[in-house]
Protein backbone atom coordinates (compact mmCIF):
# COMPACT_ATOMS: atom_id res chain seq x y z
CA UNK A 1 0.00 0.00 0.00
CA UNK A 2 1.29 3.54 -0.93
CA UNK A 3 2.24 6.41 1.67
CA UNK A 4 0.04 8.94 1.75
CA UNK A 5 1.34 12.34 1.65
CA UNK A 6 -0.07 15.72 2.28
CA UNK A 7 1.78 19.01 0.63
CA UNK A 8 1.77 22.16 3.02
CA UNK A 9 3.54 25.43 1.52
CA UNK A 10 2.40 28.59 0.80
CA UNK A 11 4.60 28.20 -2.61
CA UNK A 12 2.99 27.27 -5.94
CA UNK A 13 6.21 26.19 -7.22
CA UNK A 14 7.48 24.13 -4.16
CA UNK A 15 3.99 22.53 -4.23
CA UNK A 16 4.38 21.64 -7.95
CA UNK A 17 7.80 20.46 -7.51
CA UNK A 18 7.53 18.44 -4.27
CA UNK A 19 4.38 16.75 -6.08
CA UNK A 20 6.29 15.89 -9.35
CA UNK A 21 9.41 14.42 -7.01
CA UNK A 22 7.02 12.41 -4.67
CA UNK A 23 4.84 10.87 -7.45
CA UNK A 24 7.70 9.69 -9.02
CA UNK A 25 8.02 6.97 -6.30
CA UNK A 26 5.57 3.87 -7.06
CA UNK A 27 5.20 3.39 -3.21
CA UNK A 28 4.31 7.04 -2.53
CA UNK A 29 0.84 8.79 -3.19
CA UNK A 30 0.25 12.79 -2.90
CA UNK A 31 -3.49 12.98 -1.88
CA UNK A 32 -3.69 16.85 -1.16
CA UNK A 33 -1.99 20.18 -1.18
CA UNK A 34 -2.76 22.83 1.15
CA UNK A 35 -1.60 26.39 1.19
CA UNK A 36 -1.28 27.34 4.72
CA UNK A 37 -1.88 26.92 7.83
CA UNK A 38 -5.31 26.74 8.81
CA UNK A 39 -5.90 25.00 5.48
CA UNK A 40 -3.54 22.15 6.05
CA UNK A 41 -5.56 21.65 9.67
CA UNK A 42 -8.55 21.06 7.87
CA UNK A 43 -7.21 18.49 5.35
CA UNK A 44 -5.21 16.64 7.51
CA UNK A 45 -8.45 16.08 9.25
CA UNK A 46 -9.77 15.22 6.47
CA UNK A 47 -7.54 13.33 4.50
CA UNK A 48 -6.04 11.48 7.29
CA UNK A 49 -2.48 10.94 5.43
CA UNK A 50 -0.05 9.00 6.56
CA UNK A 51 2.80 11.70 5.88
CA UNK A 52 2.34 15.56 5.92
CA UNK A 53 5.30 17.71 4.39
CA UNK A 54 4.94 21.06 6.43
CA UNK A 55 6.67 24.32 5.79
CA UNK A 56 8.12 25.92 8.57
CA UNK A 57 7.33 29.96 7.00
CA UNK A 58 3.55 30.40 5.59
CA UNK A 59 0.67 33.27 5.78
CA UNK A 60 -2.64 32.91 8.04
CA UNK A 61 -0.81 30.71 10.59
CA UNK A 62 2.67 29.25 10.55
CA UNK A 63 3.77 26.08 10.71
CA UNK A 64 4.68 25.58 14.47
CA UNK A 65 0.88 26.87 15.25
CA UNK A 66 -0.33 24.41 12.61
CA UNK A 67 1.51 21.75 13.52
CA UNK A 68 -0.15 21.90 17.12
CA UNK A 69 -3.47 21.45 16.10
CA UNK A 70 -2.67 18.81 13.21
CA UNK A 71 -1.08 16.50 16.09
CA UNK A 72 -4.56 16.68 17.63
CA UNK A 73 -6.89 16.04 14.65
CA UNK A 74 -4.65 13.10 12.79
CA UNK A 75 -1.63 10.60 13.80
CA UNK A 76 0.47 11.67 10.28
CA UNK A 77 4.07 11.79 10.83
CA UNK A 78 5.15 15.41 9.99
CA UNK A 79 8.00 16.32 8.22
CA UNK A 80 9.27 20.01 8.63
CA UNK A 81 10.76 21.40 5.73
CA UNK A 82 13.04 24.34 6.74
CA UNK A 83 15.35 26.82 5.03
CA UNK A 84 18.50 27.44 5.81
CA UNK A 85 18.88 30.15 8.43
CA UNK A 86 19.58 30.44 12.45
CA UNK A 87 15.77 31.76 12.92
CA UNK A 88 14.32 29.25 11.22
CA UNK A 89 16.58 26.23 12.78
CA UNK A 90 15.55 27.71 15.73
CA UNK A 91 11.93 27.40 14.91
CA UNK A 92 12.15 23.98 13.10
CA UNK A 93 13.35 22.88 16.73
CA UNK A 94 10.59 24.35 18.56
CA UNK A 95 8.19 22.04 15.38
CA UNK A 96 10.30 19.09 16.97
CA UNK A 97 9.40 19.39 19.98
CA UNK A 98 5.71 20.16 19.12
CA UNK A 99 5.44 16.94 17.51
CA UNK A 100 7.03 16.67 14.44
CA UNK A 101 9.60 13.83 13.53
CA UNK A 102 11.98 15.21 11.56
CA UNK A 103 13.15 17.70 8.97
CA UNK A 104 14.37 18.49 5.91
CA UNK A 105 16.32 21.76 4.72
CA UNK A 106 14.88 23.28 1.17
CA UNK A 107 16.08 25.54 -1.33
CA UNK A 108 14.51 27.10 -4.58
CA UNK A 109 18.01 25.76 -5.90
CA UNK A 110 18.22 22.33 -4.45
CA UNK A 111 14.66 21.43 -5.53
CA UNK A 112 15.53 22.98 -9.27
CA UNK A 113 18.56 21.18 -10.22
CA UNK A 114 18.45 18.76 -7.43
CA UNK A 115 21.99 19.62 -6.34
CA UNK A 116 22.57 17.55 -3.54
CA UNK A 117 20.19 14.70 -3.78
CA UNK A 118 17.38 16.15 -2.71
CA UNK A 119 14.85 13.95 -4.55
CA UNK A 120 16.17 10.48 -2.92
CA UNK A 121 16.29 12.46 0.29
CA UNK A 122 13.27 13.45 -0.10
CA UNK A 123 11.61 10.21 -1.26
CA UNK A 124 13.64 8.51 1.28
CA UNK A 125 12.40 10.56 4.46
CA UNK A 126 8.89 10.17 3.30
CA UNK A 127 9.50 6.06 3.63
CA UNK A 128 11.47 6.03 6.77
CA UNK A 129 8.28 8.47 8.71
CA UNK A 130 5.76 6.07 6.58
CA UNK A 131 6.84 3.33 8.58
CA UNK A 132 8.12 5.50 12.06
CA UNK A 133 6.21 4.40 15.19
CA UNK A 134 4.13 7.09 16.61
CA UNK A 135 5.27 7.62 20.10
CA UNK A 136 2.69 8.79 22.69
CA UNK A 137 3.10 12.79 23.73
CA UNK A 138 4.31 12.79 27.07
CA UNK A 139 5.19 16.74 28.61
CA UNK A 140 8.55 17.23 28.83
CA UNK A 141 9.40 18.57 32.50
CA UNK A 142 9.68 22.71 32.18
CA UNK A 143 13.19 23.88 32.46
CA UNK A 144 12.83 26.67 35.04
CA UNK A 145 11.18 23.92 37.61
CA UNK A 146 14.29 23.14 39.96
CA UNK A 147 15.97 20.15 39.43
CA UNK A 148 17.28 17.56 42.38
CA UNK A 149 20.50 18.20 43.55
CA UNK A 150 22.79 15.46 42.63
CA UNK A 151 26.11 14.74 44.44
CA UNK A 152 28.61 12.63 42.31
CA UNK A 153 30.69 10.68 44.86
CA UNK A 154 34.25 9.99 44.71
CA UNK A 155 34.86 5.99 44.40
CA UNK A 156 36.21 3.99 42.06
CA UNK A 157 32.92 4.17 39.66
CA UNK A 158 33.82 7.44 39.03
CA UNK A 159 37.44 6.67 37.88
CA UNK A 160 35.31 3.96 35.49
CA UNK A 161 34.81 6.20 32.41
CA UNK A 162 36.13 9.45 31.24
CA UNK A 163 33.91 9.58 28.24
CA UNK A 164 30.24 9.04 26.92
CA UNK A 165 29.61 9.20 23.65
CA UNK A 166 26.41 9.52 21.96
CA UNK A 167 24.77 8.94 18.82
CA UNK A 168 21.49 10.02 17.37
CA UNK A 169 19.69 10.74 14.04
CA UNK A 170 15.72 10.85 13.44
CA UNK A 171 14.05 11.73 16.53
CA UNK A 172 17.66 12.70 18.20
CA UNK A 173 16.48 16.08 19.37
CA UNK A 174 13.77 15.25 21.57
CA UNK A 175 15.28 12.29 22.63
CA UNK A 176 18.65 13.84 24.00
CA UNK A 177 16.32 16.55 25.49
CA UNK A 178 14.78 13.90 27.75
CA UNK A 179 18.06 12.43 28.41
CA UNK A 180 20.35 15.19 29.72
CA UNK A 181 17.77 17.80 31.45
CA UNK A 182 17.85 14.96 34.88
CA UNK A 183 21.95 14.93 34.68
CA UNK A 184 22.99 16.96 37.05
CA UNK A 185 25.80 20.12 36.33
CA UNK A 186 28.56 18.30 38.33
CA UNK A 187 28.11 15.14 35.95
CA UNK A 188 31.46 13.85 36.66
CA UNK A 189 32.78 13.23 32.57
CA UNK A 190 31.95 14.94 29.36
CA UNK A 191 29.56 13.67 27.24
CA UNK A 192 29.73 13.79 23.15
CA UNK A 193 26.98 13.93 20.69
CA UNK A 194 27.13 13.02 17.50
CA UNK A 195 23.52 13.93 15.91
CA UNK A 196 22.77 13.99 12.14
CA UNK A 197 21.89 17.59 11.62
CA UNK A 198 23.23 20.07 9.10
CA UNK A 199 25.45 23.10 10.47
CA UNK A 200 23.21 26.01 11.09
CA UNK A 201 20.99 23.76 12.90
CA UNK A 202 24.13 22.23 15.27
CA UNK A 203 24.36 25.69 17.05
CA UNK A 204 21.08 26.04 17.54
CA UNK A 205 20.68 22.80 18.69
CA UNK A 206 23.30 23.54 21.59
CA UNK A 207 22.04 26.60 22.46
CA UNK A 208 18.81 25.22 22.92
CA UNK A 209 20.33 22.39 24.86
CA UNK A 210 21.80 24.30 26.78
CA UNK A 211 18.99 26.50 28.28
CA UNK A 212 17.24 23.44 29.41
CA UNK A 213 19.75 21.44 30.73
CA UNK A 214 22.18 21.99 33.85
CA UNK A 215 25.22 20.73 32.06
CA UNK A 216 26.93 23.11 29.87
CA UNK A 217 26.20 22.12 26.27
CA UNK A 218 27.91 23.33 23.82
CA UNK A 219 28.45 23.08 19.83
CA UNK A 220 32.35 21.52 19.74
CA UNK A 221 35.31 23.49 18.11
CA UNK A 222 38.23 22.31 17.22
CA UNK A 223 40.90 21.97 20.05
CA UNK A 224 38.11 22.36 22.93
CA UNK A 225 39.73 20.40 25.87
CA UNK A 226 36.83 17.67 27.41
CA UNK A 227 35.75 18.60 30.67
CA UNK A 228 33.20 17.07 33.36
CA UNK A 229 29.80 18.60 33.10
CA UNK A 230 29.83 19.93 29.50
CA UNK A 231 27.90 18.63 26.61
CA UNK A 232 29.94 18.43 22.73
CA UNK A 233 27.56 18.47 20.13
CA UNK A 234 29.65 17.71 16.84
CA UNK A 235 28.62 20.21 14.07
CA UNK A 236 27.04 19.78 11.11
CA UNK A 237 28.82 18.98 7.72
CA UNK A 238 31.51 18.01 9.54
CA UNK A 239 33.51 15.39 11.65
CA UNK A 240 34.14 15.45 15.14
CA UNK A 241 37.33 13.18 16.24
CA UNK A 242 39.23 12.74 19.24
CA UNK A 243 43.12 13.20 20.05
CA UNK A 244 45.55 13.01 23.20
CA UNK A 245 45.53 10.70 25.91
CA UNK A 246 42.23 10.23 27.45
CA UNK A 247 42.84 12.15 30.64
CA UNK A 248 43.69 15.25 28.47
CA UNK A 249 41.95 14.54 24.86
CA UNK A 250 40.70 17.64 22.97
CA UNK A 251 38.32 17.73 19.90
CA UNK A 252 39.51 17.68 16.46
CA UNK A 253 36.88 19.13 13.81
CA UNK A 254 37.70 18.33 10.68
CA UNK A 255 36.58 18.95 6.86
CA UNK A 256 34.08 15.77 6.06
CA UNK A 257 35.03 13.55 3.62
CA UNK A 258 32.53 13.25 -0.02
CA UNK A 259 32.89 9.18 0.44
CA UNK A 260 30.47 9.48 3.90
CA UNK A 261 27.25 9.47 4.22
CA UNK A 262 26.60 11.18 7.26
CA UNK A 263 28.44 14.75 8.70
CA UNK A 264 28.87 13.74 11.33
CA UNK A 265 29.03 10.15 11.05
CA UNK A 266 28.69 8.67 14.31
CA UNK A 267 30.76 5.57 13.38
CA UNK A 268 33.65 8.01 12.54
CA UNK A 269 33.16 9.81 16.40
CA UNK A 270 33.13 6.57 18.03
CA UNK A 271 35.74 4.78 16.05
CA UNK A 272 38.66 7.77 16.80
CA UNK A 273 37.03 7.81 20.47
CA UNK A 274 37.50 4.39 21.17
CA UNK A 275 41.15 4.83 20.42
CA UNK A 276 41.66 7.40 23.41
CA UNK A 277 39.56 6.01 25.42
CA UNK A 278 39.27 2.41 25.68
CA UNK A 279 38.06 0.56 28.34
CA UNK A 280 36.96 3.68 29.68
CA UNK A 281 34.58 4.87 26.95
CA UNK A 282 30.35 4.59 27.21
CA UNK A 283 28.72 4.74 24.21
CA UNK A 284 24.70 5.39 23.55
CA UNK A 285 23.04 4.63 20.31
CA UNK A 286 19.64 6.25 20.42
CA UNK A 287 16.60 6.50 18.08
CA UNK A 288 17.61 6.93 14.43
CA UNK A 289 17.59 5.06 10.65
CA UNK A 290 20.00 3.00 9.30
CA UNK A 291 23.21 1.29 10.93
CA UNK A 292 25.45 4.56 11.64
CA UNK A 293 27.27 3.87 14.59
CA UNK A 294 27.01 0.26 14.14
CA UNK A 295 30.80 -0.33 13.18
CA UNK A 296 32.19 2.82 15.26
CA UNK A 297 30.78 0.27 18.15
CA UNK A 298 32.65 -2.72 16.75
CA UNK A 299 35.55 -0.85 17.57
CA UNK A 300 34.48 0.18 20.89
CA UNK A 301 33.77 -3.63 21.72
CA UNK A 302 37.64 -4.71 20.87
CA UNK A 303 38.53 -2.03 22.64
CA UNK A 304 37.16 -2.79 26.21
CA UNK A 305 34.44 0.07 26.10
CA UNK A 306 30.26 -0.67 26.28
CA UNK A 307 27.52 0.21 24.35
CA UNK A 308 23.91 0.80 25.74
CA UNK A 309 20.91 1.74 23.03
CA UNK A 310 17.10 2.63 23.29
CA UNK A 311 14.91 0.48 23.40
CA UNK A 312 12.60 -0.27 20.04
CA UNK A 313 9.25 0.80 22.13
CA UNK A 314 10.22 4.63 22.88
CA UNK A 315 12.20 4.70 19.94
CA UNK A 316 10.70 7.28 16.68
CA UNK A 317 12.98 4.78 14.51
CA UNK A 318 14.31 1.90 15.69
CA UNK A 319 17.02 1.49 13.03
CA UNK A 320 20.20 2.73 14.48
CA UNK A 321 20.05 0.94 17.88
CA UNK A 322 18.48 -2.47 16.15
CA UNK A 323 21.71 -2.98 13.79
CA UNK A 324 24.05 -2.43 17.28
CA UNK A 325 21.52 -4.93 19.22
CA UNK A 326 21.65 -7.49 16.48
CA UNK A 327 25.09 -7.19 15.82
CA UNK A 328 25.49 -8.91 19.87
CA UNK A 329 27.39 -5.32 20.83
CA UNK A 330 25.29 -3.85 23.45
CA UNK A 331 25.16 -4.60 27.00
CA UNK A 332 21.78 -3.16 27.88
CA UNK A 333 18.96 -1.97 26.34
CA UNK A 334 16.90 1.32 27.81
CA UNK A 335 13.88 3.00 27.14
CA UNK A 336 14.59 6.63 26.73
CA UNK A 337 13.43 7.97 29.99
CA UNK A 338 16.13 5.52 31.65
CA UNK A 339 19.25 6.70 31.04
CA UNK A 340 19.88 9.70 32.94
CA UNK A 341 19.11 7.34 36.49
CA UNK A 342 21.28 4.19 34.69
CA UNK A 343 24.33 6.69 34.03
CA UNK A 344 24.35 8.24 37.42
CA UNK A 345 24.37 4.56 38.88
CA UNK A 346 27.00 3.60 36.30
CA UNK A 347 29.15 6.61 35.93
């Protein structure tokens, strides 16, 4: 049976286009085009589609307003399509965390000429939400309500690890949210992210972080020492690798490489982390599509480290943390909400 997909944009020509990429695809099915806000509402309770493409800038209401009322009237999986600036990064993150599942960045160029693959990325978002699980809404906890104080205690746990690294691709940004607002600011290692996102949206996504969370999150640069308590999020459209010994490592950003898929690639992350790290080194494979991460954890397995990953129930995809679990690499598996009690136990 064919996804469904419904067309939101307040541009003729992005409407045309996005209909002439999608129907294309034999297992993909536009069944309706709306023009804004309150008109995509309607349809979607109408129409019921499986899929709704929804554009983050559009008259009469805009698509963070729409998108709160189309969660209530349908179970579509929403796909935000953003351009690239800070604002609207910032605003396609805010969508996120209102319900939609993931995003995709547009340009008038990119959807002419199809520059950098935008019709198989395109076609192949729409089949990885068509078959996403749809999670139920649960409230994340507000920010400004005080958190528990946490004391980390010296002992020889602590000594255990002096790194976790994460990795994270569709539904990665409300996921980590719900896994480092708990942790408490004297967190006693630095934590790594590795989430695909493009670069404007990397900054953003640390800054948000950042204001929610006790721990100091921040996008990584290159030659930023690790320290306990801060967050690294790697930055888009690039590579974030590890050098030193592990007591002192920095960051290394580097130029990605065209043979990659991802930038960042979490195999790449945890493949030069387990290096400096060894036996010391905790690695989390959350919510995401595909197997990135999968042989950056083969590495981390020969080299004494472990490997936990969420659980397929609270999970948006479970792609990423399946090919780890089925590959016999991971010692535990968590639903999402816990891992911030099972790494103050562990860590």
């Amino acid at each position: 049976m064919a996804i469904t997909v419904l067309i939101v944009d307040d541009s003729q020509f992005f409407c045309r286009r996005l209909v002439s990429i999608l129907s294309n695809a034999a297992d993909i099915k536009v069944v309706g085009i709306a023009n804004n806000g309150k008109e995509a509402i309607d349809k979607a309770a109408l129409l019921k589609p499986d899929v709704i493409t929804l554009d983050v800038e559009m008259p009469v209401m805009d698509g963070v307003t729409a998108l709160k009322q189309i969660v209530k009237v349908c179970d579509a999986k929403v796909l935000m399509l953003s351009s690239l600036t800070y604002d609207n990064a910032k605003i396609t993150l805010d969508a996120l965390d209102a319900g939609a599942m993931d995003f995709l960045l547009k340009s008038y160029e990119s959807l002419s000429n199809d520059s950098d693959g935008l019709v198989n990325k395109l076609q192949d978002k729409i089949r990885e939400l068509g078959g996403a699980r749809t999670l139920p809404r649960t409230r994340v906890a507000s920010p400004r309500k005080p958190f528990p104080t946490y004391k980390a205690k010296i002992s020889t746990a602590v000594e255990k690890y002096q790194l976790v690294a994460i990795g994270a691709s569709t539904g990665g940004p409300v996921a980590l949210q719900k896994l480092l607002m708990p942790l408490p600011a004297n967190f006693p290692c630095p934590i790594t992210i590795t989430q695909h996102m493009p670069g404007t949206f990397t900054g953003a996504f640390a800054s948000r972080l950042n204001a929610l969370c006790q721990l100091q999150v921040k996008e990584a640069e290159d030659g930023m020492p690790l320290k306990p308590g801060n967050v690294y999020i790697a930055p888009g459209g690039k590579q974030m690798i590890f050098e030193g010994r592990s007591a002192t490592a920095r960051l290394k950003v580097r130029p990605t490489d065209a043979r990659l898929q991802f930038s960042p690639s979490v195999d790449v992350s945890f493949g030069s982390a387990s290096k400096i790290f060894g036996s010391n080194l905790l690695a989390l494979v959350l919510t995401g599509m595909g197997s990135d991460g999968t042989e950056g954890c083969k590495l981390i397995k020969a080299n004494g480290g472990k490997i936990w990953v969420q659980n397929e129930a609270s999970c948006v995809v479970y792609g990423m943390p399946m090919s780890v679990s089925r590959a016999g690499l991971s010692e535990r598996e968590l639903a999402i909400e816990q891992f911030a009690s099972a790494l103050m136990k562990e860590v």
